[in-house]
Every structure is written in structure tokens, then in C-alpha cells.
C-alpha atoms as a PDB file:
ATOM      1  CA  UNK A   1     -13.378   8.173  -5.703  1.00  0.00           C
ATOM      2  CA  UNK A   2     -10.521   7.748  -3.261  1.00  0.00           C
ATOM      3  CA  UNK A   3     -11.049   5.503  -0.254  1.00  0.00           C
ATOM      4  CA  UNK A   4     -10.823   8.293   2.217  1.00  0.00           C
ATOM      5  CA  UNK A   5     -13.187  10.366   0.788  1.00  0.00           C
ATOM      6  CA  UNK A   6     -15.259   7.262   0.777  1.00  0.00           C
ATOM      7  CA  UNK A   7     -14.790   5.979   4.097  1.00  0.00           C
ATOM      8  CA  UNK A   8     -13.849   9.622   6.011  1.00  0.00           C
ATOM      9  CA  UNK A   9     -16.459  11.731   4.603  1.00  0.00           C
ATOM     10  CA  UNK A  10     -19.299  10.684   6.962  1.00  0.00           C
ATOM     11  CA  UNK A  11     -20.020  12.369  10.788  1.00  0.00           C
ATOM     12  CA  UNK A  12     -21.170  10.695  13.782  1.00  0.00           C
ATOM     13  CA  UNK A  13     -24.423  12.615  13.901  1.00  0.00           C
ATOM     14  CA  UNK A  14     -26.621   9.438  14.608  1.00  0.00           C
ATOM     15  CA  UNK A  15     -24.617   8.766  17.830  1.00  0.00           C
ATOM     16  CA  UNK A  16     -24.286  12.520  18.830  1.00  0.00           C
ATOM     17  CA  UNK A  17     -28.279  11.914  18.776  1.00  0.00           C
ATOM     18  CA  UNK A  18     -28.602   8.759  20.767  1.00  0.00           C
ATOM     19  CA  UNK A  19     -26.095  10.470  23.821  1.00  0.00           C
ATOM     20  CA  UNK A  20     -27.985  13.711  23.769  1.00  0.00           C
ATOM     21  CA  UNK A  21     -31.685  11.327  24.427  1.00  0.00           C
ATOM     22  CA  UNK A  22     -29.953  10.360  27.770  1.00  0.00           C
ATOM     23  CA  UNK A  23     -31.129  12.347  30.896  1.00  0.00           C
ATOM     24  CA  UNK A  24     -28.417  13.923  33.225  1.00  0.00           C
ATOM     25  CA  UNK A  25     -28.091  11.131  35.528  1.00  0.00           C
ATOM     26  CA  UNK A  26     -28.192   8.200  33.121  1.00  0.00           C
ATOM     27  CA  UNK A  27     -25.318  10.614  31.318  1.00  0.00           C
ATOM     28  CA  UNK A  28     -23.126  10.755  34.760  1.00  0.00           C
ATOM     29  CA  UNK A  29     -23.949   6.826  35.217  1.00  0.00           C
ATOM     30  CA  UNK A  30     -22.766   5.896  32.151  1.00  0.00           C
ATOM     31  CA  UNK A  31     -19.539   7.745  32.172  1.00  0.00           C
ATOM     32  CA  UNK A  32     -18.629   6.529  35.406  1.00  0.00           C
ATOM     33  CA  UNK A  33     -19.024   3.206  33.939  1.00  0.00           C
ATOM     34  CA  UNK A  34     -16.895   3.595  31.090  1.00  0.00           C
ATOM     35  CA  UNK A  35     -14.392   5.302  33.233  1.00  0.00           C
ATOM     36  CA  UNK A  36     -14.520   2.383  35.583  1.00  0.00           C
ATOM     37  CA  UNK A  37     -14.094  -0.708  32.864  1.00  0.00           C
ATOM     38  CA  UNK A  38     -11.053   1.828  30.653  1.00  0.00           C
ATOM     39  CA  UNK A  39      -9.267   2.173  34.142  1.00  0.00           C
ATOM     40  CA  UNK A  40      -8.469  -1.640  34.520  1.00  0.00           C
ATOM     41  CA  UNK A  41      -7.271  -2.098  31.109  1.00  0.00           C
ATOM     42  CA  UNK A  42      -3.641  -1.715  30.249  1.00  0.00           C
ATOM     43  CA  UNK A  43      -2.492   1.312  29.003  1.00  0.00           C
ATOM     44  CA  UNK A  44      -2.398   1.516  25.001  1.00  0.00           C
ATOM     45  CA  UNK A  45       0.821   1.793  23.238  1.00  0.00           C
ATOM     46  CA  UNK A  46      -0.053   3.764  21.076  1.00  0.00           C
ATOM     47  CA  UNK A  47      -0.390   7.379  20.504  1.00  0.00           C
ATOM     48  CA  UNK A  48      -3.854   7.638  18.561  1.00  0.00           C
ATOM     49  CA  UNK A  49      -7.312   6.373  19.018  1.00  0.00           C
ATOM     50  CA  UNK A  50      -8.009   3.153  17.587  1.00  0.00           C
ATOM     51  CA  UNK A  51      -9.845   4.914  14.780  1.00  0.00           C
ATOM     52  CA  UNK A  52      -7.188   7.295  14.065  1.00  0.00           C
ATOM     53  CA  UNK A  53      -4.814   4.499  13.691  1.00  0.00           C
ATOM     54  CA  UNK A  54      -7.678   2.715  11.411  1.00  0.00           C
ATOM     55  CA  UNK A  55      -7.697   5.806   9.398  1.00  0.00           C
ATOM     56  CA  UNK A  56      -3.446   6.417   9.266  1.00  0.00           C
ATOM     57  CA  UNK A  57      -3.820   2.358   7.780  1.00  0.00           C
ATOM     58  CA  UNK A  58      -6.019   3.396   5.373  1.00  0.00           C
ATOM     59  CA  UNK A  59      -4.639   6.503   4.296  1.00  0.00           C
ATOM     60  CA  UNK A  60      -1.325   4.370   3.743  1.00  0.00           C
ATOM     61  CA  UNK A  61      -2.781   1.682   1.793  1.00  0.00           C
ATOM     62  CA  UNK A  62      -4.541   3.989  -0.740  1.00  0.00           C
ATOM     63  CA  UNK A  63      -1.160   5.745  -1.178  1.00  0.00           C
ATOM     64  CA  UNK A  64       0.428   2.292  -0.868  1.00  0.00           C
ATOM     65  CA  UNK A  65      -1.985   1.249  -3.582  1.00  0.00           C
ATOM     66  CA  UNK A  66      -1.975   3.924  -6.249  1.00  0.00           C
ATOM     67  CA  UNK A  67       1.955   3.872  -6.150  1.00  0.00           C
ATOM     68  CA  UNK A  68       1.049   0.399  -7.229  1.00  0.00           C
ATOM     69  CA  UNK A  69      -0.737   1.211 -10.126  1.00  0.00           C
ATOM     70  CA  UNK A  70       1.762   3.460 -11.274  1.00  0.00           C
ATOM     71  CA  UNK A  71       4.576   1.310 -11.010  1.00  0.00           C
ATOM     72  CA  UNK A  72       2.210  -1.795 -12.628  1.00  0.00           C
ATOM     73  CA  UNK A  73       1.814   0.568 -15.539  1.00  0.00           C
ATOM     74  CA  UNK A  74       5.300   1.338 -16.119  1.00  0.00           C
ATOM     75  CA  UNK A  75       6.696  -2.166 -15.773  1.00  0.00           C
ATOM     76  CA  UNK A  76       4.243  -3.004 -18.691  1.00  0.00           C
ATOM     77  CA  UNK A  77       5.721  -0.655 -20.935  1.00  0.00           C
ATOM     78  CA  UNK A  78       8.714  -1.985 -20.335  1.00  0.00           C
ATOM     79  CA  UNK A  79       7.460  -5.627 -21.145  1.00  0.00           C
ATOM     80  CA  UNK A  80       6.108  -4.462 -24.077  1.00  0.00           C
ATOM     81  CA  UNK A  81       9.326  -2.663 -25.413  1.00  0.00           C
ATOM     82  CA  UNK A  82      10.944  -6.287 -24.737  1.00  0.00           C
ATOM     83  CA  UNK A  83       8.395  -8.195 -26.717  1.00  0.00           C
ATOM     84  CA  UNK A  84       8.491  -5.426 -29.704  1.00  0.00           C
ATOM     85  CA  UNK A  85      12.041  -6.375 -29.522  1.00  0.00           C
ATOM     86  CA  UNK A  86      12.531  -9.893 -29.420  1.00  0.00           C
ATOM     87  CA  UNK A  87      10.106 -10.154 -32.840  1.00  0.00           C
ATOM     88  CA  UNK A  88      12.838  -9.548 -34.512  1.00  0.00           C
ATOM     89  CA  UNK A  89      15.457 -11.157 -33.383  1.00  0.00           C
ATOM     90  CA  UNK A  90      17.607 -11.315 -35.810  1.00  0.00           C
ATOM     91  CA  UNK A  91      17.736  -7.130 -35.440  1.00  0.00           C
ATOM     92  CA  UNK A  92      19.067  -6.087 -32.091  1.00  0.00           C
ATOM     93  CA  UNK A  93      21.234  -3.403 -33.616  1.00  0.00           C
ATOM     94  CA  UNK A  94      22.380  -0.652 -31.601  1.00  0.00           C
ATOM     95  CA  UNK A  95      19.617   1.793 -31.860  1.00  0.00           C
ATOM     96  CA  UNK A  96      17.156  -1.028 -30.399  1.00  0.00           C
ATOM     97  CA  UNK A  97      19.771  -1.258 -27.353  1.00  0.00           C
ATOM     98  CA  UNK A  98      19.614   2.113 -27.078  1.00  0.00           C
ATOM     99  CA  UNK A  99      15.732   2.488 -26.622  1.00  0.00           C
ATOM    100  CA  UNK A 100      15.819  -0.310 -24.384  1.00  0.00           C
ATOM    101  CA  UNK A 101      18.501   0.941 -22.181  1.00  0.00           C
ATOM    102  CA  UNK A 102      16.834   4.396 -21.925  1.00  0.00           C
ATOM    103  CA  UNK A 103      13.403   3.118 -20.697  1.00  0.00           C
ATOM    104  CA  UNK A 104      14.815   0.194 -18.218  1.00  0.00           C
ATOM    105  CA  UNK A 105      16.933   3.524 -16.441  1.00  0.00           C
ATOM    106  CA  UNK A 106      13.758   5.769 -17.099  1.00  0.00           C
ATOM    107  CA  UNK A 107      11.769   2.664 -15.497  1.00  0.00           C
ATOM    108  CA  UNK A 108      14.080   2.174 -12.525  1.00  0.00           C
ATOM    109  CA  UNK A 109      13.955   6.000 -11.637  1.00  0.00           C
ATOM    110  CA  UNK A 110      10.200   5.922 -12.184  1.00  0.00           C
ATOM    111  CA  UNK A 111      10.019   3.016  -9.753  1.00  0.00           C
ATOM    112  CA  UNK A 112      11.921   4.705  -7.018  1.00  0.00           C
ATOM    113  CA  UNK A 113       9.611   7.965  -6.983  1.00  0.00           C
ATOM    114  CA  UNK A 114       6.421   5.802  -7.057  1.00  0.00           C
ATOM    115  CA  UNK A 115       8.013   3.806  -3.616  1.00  0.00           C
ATOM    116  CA  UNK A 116       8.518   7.648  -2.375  1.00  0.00           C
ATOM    117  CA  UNK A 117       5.510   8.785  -3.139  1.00  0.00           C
ATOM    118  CA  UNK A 118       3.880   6.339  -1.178  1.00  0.00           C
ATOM    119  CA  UNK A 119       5.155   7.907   2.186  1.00  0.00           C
ATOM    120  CA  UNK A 120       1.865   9.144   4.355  1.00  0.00           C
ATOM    121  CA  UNK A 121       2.539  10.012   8.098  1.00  0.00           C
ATOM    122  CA  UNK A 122       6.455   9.057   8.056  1.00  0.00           C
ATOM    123  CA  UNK A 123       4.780   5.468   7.150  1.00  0.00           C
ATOM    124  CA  UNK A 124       5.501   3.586   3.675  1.00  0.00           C
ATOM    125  CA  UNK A 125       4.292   0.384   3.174  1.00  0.00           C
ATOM    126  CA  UNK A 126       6.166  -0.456   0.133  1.00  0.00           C
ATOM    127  CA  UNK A 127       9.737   0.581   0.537  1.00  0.00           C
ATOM    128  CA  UNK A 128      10.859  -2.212   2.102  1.00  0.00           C
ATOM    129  CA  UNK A 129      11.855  -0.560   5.701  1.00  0.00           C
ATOM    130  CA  UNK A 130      10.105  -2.616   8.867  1.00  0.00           C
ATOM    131  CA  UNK A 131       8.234  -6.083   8.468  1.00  0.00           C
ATOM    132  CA  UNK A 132       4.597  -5.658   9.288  1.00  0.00           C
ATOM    133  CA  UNK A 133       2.017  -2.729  10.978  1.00  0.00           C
ATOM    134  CA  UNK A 134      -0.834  -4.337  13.322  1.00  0.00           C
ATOM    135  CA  UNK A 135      -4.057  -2.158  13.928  1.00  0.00           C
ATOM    136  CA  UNK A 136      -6.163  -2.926  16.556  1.00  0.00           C
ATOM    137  CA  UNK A 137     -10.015  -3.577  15.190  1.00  0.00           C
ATOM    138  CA  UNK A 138     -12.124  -3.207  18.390  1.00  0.00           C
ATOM    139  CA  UNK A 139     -12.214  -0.970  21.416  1.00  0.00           C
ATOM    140  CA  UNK A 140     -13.783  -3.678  23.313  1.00  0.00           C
ATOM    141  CA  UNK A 141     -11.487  -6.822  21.903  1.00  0.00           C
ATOM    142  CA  UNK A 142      -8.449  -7.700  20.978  1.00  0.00           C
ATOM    143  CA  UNK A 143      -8.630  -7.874  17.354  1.00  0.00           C
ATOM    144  CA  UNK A 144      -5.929  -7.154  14.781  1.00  0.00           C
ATOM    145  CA  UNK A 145      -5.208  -7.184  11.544  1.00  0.00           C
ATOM    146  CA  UNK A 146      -1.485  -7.341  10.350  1.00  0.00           C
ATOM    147  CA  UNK A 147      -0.376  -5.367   7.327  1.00  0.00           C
ATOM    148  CA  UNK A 148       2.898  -7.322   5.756  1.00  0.00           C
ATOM    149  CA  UNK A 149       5.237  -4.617   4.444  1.00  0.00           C
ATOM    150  CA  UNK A 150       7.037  -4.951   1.234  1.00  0.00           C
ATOM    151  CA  UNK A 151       9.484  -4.092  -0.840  1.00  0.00           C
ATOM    152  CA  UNK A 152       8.844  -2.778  -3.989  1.00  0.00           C
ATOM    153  CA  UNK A 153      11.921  -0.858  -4.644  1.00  0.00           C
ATOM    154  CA  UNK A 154      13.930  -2.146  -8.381  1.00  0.00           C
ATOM    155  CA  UNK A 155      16.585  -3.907  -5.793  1.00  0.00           C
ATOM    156  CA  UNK A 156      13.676  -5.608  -3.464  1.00  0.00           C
ATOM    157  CA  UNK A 157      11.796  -6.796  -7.113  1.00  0.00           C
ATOM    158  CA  UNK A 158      15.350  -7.736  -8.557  1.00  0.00           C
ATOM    159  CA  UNK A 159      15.205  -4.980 -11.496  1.00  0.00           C
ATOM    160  CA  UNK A 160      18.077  -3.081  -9.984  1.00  0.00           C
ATOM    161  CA  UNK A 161      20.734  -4.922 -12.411  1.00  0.00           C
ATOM    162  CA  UNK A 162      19.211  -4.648 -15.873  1.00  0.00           C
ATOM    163  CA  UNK A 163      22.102  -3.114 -17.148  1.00  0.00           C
ATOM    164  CA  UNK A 164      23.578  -5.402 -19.199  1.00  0.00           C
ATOM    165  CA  UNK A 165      23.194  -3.637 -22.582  1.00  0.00           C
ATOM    166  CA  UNK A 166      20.921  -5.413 -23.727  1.00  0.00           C
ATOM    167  CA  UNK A 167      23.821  -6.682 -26.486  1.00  0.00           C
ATOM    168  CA  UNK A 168      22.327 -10.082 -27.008  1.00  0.00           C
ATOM    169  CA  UNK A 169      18.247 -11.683 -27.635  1.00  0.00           C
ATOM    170  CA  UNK A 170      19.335 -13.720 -24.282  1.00  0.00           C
ATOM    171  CA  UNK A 171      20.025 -10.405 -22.241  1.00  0.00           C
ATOM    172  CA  UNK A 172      16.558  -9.050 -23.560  1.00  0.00           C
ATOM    173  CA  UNK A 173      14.911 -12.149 -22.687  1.00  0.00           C
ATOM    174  CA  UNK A 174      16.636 -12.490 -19.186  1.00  0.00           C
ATOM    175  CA  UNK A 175      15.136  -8.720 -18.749  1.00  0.00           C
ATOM    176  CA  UNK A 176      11.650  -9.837 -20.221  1.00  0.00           C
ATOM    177  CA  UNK A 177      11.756 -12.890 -17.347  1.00  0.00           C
ATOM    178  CA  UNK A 178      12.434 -10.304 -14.844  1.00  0.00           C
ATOM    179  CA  UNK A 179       9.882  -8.114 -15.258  1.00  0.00           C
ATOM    180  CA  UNK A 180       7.394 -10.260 -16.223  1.00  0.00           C
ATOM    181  CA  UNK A 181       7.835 -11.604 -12.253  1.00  0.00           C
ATOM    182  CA  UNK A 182       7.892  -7.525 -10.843  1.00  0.00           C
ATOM    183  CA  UNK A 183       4.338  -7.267 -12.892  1.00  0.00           C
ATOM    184  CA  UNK A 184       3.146 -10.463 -11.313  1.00  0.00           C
ATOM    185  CA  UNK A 185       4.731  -9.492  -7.694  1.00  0.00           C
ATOM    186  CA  UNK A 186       3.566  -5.752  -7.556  1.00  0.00           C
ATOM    187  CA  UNK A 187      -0.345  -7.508  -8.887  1.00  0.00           C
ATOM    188  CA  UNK A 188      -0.068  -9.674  -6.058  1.00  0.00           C
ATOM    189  CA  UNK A 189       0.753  -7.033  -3.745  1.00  0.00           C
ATOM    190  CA  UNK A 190      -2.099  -4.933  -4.938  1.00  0.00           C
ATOM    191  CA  UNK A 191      -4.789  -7.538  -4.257  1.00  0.00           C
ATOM    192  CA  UNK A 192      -3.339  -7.886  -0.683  1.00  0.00           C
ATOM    193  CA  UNK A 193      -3.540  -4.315   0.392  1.00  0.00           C
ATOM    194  CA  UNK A 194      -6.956  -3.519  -1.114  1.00  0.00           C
ATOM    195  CA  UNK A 195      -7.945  -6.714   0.652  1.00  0.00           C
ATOM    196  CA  UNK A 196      -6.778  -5.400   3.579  1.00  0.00           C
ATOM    197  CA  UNK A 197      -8.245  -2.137   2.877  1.00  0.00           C
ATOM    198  CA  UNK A 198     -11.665  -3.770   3.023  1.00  0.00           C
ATOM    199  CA  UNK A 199     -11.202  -5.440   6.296  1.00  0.00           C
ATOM    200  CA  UNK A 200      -9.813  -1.927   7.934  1.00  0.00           C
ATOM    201  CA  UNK A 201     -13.281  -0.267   6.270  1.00  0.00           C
ATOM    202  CA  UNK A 202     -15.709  -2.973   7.648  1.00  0.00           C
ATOM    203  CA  UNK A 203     -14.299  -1.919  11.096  1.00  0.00           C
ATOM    204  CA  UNK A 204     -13.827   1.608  11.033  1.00  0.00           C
ATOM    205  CA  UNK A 205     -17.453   2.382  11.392  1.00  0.00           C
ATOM    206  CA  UNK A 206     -17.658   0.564  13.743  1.00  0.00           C
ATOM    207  CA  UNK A 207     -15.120   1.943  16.282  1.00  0.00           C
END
């Protein structure tokens, strides 16, 4: 199950309930009161609700998340190919460079549709555009959490020149090195967003 249908599915019948137990004149005296304590605040810069922008976050990460996964998947197959190749060293004949070149372009291309795919709202967190999002946590205080951006694009992971050939066991082991760090990057990456993920659901109930 997704995280917004796990987090977005549920109403706000249990508050609808508790306003509609208030009399008329406890109703008047408590909006007056809100209105009162919202007027001295600064004006918000932003264009949603806090919980809308909780929910835009979340939307993004999820995307943000199963782009991940896509692109973790991928970059394995690749490592595998590598270390099928590289048992045999002594046979890195042209047909081997061949297969190899094929899936580190097919990879690459892959890549690049997995960072577009990840687009929700005109926001990506993984393309590697902007440095960080901050979402407010509270109506009543100032909390925030930052989202770190990243780039997960073959040029921001450092795959975007495996295009040697692949003529030599060095060249395939140069390529193995390389995505061996992309897997452990995008894994890293991963954990940080669905972290983040949980911090944005603890609060989103709660605005």
C-alpha cells in the first residue's frame, strides 16, 4: 500500500463531531479567538495550508522513493553483468563488450526516466535542481523539517561517462567501482527520504 493511500485515506469526522457539541455562542467565542491570535502572526509564505504542504512532501517522497527502487534495481543488473564478466577474465572478447555497452546505455536512459518520473506538483526531489524543501510541522510552532534534495541523475552519481568500451578487465572493473558507489548512494538516499517520510506522517494528523 502506497503512503498516501495510507496516510490520506482517513476524514476528520471525530473533529467535525467535537465542533458541532459546541453551542452557538461558545462557536462565535471561539472563532473570534482564533481570528484574534492568526491576525498577529506574520503572514505565511506560502500558498497552501500547512497540511497541504505536509501532503505535497509526502506525495513527493513516495514518488521520490519508488523512482528509487527502480533505479536501485537497475544499477544491480548492471553490477551483476560486471561480475559475470570479470569471472572470466581472460575472455573479454567483443561480444562481452557488446552486452556490456548495451545495458550501461540501456541503464543510463533507464536512470534518466526514473529521475523524471519522480516529478509530482512541478517538484522533484531527486533531479538535482534546488538544495533543500522545509515544511512547516505545527500550526501553533515553528517546527520544520528540511528535505535535502539530490541528485540522482547518471552525471550527479558519476555514471554519465561509462563509455569507455569496456576494451580492457580494468575498464570493467573501473565501471564495477562506479556503480557499486551509485547502489550504495541511491540506498542511502532511500533510507533518508522514508525517514523523512515518517517524521512528515507523525505530524500530519496532527495538523
Amino acid at each position: 500500500m502506497s503512503l498516501g493511500s495510507k496516510l490520506f485515506g482517513r476524514g476528520n469526522s471525530a473533529d467535525a463531531g467535537a465542533h458541532m457539541d459546541l453551542d452557538v455562542s461558545q462557536s462565535r467565542s471561539v472563532g473570534m479567538e482564533r481570528a484574534l491570535r492568526f491576525a498577529k502572526q506574520p503572514r505565511p509564505k506560502y500558498a497552501h495550508s500547512k497540511k497541504e504542504a505536509v501532503q505535497a512532501a509526502l506525495e513527493s517522497l513516495e514518488r521520490a522513493v519508488l523512482s528509487i527502487d527502480a533505479a536501485h534495481t537497475m544499477l544491480r543488473e548492471t553490477r551483476s553483468l560486471f561480475l559475470t564478466a570479470l569471472e572470466n577474465q581472460d575472455g573479454i572478447d567483443d561480444a562481452k563488450q557488446s552486452v556490456i555497452t548495451a545495458q550501461v546505455a540501456n541503464m543510463q536512459e533507464k536512470l534518466v526516466s526514473y529521475i523524471n518520473a519522480a516529478t509530482v506538483n512541478g517538484l522533484n526531489l531527486i533531479d538535482g535542481h534546488g538544495s533543500h524543501v522545509v515544511i512547516s510541522l505545527s500550526e501553533a510552532t515553528s517546527g520544520q523539517l528540511v528535505i535535502r534534495r539530490v541528485n540522482l541523475t547518471p552525471q550527479g552519481m558519476g555514471l554519465a561517462n561509462l563509455d569507455e568500451g569496456f576494451e580492457t578487465v580494468q575498464a570493467i572493473k573501473n565501471g564495477l567501482i562506479l556503480v557499486e558507489r551509485a547502489i550504495d548512494y541511491v540506498s542511502t538516499q532511500n533510507e533518508t527520504f522514508c525517514a523523512n517520510a515518517t517524521i512528515l506522517a507523525e505530524h500530519y494528523d496532527r495538523l
